[in-house]
Protein backbone atom coordinates (compact mmCIF):
# COMPACT_ATOMS: atom_id res chain seq x y z
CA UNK A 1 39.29 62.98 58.49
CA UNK A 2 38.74 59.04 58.71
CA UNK A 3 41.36 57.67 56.28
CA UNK A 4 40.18 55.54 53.32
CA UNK A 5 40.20 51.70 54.04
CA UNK A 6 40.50 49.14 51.21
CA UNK A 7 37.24 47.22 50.67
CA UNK A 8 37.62 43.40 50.60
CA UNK A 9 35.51 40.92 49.77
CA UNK A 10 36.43 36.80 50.31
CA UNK A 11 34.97 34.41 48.19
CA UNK A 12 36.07 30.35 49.53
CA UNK A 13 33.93 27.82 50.43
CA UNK A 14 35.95 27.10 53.53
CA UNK A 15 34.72 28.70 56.60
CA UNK A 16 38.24 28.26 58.74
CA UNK A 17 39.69 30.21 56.04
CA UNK A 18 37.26 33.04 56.03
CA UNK A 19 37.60 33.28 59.89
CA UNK A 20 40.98 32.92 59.65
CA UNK A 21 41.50 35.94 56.61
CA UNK A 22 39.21 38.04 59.26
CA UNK A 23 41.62 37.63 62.10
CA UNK A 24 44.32 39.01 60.17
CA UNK A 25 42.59 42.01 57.84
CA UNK A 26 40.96 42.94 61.02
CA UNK A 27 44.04 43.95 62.79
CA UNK A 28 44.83 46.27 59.59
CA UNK A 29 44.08 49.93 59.64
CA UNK A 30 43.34 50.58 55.90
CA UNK A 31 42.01 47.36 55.49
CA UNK A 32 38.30 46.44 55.99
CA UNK A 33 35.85 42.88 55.09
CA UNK A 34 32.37 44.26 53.49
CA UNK A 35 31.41 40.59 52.88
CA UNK A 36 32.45 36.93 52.31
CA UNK A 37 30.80 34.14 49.85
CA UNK A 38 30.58 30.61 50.03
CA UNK A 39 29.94 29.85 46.45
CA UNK A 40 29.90 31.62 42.84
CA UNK A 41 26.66 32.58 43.08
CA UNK A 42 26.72 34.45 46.47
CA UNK A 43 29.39 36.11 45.33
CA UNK A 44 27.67 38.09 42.38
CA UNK A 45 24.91 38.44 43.74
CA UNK A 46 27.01 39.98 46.86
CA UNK A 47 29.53 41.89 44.68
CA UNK A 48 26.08 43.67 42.92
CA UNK A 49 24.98 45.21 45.84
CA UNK A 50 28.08 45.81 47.24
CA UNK A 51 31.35 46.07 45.09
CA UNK A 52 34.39 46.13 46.47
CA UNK A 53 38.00 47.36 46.09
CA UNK A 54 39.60 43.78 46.18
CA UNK A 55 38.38 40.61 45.99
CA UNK A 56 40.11 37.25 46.71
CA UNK A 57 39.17 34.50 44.69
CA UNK A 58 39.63 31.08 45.64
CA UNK A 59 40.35 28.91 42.27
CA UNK A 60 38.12 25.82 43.04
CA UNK A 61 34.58 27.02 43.95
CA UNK A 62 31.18 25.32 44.16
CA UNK A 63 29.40 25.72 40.68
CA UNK A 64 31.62 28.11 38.99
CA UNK A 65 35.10 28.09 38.95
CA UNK A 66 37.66 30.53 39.65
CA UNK A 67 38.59 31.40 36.48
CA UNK A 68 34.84 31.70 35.33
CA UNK A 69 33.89 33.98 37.94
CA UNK A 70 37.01 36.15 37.06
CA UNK A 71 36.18 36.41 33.48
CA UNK A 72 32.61 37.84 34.76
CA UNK A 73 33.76 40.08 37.40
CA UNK A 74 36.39 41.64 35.35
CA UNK A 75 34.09 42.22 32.67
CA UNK A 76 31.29 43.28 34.65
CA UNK A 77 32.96 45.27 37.41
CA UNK A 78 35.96 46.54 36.00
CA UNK A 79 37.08 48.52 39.10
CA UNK A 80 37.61 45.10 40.83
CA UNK A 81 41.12 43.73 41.46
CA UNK A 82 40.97 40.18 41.67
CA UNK A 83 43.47 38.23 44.07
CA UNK A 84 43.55 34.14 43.97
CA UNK A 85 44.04 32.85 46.76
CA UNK A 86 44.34 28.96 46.69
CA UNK A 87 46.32 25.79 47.56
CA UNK A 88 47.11 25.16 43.93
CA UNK A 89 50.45 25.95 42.91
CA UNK A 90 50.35 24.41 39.55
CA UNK A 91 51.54 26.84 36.76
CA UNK A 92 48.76 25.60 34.67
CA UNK A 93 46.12 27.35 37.31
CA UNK A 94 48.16 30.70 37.71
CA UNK A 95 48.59 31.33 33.82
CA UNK A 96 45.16 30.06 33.46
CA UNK A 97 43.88 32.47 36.23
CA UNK A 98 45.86 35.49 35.18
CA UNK A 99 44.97 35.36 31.61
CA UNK A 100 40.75 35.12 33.25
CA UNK A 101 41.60 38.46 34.55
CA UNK A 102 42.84 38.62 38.20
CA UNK A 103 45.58 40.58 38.59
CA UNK A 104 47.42 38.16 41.39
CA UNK A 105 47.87 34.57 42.65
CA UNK A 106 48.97 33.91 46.28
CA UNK A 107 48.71 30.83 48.21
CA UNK A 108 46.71 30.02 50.88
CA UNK A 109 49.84 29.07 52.80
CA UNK A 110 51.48 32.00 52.37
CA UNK A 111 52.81 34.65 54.87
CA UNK A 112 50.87 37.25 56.62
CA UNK A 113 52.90 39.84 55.18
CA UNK A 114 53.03 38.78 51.85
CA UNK A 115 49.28 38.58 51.99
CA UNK A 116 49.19 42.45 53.08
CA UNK A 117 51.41 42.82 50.44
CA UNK A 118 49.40 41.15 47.65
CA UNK A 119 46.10 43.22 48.17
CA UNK A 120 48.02 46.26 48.34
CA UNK A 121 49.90 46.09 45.73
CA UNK A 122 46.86 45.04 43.58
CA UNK A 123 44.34 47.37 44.99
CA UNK A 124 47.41 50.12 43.40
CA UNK A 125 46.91 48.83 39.86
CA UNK A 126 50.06 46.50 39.68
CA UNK A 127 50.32 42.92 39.49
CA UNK A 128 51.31 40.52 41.68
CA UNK A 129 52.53 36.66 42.20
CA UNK A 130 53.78 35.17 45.04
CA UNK A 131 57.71 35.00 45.04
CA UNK A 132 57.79 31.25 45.10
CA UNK A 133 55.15 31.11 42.18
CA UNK A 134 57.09 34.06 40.07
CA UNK A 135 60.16 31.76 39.75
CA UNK A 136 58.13 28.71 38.61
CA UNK A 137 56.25 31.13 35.85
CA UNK A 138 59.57 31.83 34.75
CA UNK A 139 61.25 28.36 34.84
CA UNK A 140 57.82 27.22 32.98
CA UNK A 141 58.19 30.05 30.51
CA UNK A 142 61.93 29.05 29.43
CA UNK A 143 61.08 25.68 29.25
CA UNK A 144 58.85 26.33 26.68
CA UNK A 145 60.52 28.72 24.45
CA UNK A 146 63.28 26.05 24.45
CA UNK A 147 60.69 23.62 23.20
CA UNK A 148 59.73 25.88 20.93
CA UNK A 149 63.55 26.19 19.59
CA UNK A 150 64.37 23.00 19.26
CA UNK A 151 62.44 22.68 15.98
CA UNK A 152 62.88 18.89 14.51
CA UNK A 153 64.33 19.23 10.67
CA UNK A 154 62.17 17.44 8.15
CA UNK A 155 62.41 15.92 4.73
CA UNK A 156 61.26 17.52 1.66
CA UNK A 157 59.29 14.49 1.60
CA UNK A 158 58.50 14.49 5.44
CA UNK A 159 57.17 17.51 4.75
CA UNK A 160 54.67 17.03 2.04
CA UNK A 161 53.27 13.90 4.04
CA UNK A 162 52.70 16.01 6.71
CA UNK A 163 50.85 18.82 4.62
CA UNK A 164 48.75 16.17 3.21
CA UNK A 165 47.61 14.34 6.79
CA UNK A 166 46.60 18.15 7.60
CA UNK A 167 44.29 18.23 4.80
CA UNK A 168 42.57 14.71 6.21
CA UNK A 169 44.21 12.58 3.45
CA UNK A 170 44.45 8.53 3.92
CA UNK A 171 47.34 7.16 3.65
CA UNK A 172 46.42 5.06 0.84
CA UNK A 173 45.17 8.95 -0.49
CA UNK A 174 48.39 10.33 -0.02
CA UNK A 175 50.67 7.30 -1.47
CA UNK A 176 48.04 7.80 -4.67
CA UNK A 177 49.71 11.13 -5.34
CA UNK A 178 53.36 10.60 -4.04
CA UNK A 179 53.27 7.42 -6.76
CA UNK A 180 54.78 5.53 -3.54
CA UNK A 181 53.27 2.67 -1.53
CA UNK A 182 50.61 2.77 1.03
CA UNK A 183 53.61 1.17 3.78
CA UNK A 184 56.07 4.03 2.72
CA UNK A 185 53.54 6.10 4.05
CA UNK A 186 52.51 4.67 7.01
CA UNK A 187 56.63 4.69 7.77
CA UNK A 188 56.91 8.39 7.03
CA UNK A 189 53.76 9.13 9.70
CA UNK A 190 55.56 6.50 12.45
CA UNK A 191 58.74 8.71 11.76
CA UNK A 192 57.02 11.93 11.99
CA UNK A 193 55.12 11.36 15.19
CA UNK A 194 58.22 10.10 16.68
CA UNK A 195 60.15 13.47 15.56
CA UNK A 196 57.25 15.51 17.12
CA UNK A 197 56.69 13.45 19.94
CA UNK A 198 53.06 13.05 19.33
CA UNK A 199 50.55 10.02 19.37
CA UNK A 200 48.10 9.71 16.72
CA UNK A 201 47.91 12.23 14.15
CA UNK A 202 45.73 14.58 15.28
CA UNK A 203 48.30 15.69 17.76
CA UNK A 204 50.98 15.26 14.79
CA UNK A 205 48.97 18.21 12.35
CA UNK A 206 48.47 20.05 16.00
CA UNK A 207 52.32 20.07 16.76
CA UNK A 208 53.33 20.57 13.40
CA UNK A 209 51.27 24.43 13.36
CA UNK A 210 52.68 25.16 16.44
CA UNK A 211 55.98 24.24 15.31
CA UNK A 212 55.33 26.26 11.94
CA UNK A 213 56.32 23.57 10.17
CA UNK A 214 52.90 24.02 8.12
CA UNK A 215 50.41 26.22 7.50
C-alpha cells in the first residue's frame, strides 16, 4: 500500500521561490506539490478544483493580501492548514496573520528542517511559529501587559475632564459645567495627553478605554 503524502499547495509571486520550495518538498517521501499560484486569484480558483492538505501563504501577494486570502480559505475550506511563509518578521504581520486564520508563520529564510517541520506539524492540527519568531511574540506580549500595568493615576478632576472630552464636549462646554475657566481646561487636556502619552484627543478618549480609566 502507497503511503499517504501530504498535499501542498504554494501560493508567492516569486518564481525562484516556488522552484526553490520544489527542490526541497520533492526530495520528501510524504510530501507532494499539487499546484503553485502566482497571485490571490489563482490561488482560489486553484484551491477549488483542487484543495489541498497545506498551503503556504506568502503575506504580501498581488491583489489580495495574505491575511485576506486566509480569512477566505479558512472560512471556505476549513480542512486547509495555512502556513505563512514570508520575509516579514514584524510581530505586527504574525499576530495579524494568525488571528486571519493560518495556523503558522515561518520565514522564507528559514532552515530546511524547520520548514519540514512547520508543514508537519500543521498538517497534524497544532500550531506552529518559527523559534526565532516565538520569542519575539512573547517579548511583544510582556511588553504590553506591562503597558497595560502601568496605569497613570488621575485626579478626581482629571477624571471628569476626561469623561466629558469622551462625550465630544468643548472645552469652553466643559469649563461651563466645572464653573472653571476655559484655560483650566485646556491645562487639564495638555496634562492628560501627556500622562497617556497621546497626541490630540482622539487618541486621549482611545487610550483612556483601553486603560479603563472610562467607560
Amino acid at each position: 500500500m502507497t503511503p499517504y503524502k501530504i498535499k501542498i499547495a504554494i501560493a508567492d509571486d516569486h518564481p525562484l521561490v516556488i522552484n526553490g520550495l520544489r527542490h526541497i518538498l520533492g526530495n520528501c517521501t510524504d510530501m507532494e506539490i499539487i499546484g503553485s499560484y502566482n497571485d490571490g486569484a489563482e490561488l482560489l480558483a486553484g484551491i477549488a478544483n483542487n484543495e489541498p492538505d497545506v498551503l503556504l501563504l506568502d503575506v504580501q501577494m498581488p491583489g489580495q493580501t495574505g491575511d485576506e486570502l486566509a480569512v477566505i480559505i479558512s472560512s471556505k475550506y476549513p480542512l486547509v492548514k495555512m502556513l505563512a511563509l514570508t520575509n516579514l518578521d514584524n510581530v505586527y504581520y504574525i499576530k495579524n496573520m494568525m488571528r486571519s486564520g493560518v495556523h503558522g508563520y515561518i520565514l522564507k529564510t528559514t532552515r530546511e528542517e524547520i520548514l519540514l517541520e512547520a508543514i508537519r506539524t500543521v498538517y497534524n492540527g497544532d500550531q506552529y511559529l518559527e523559534p526565532v519568531l516565538k520569542e519575539k511574540v512573547l517579548i511583544d506580549t510582556l511588553q504590553a501587559k506591562k503597558d497595560v500595568s502601568a496605569v497613570p493615576i488621575l485626579s478626581r478632576r482629571e477624571k471628569e475632564v476626561v469623561q466629558y472630552i469622551a462625550a465630544n464636549l468643548t472645552s469652553q462646554q466643559i469649563a461651563d459645567k466645572l464653573f472653571v475657566s476655559k484655560r483650566t481646561i485646556d491645562n487639564h487636556r495638555i496634562n492628560l495627553m501627556m500622562k497617556l502619552g497621546v497626541k490630540n484627543s482622539a487618541a486621549l478618549v482611545k487610550k483612556a478605554i483601553q486603560m479603563g480609566l472610562i467607560n
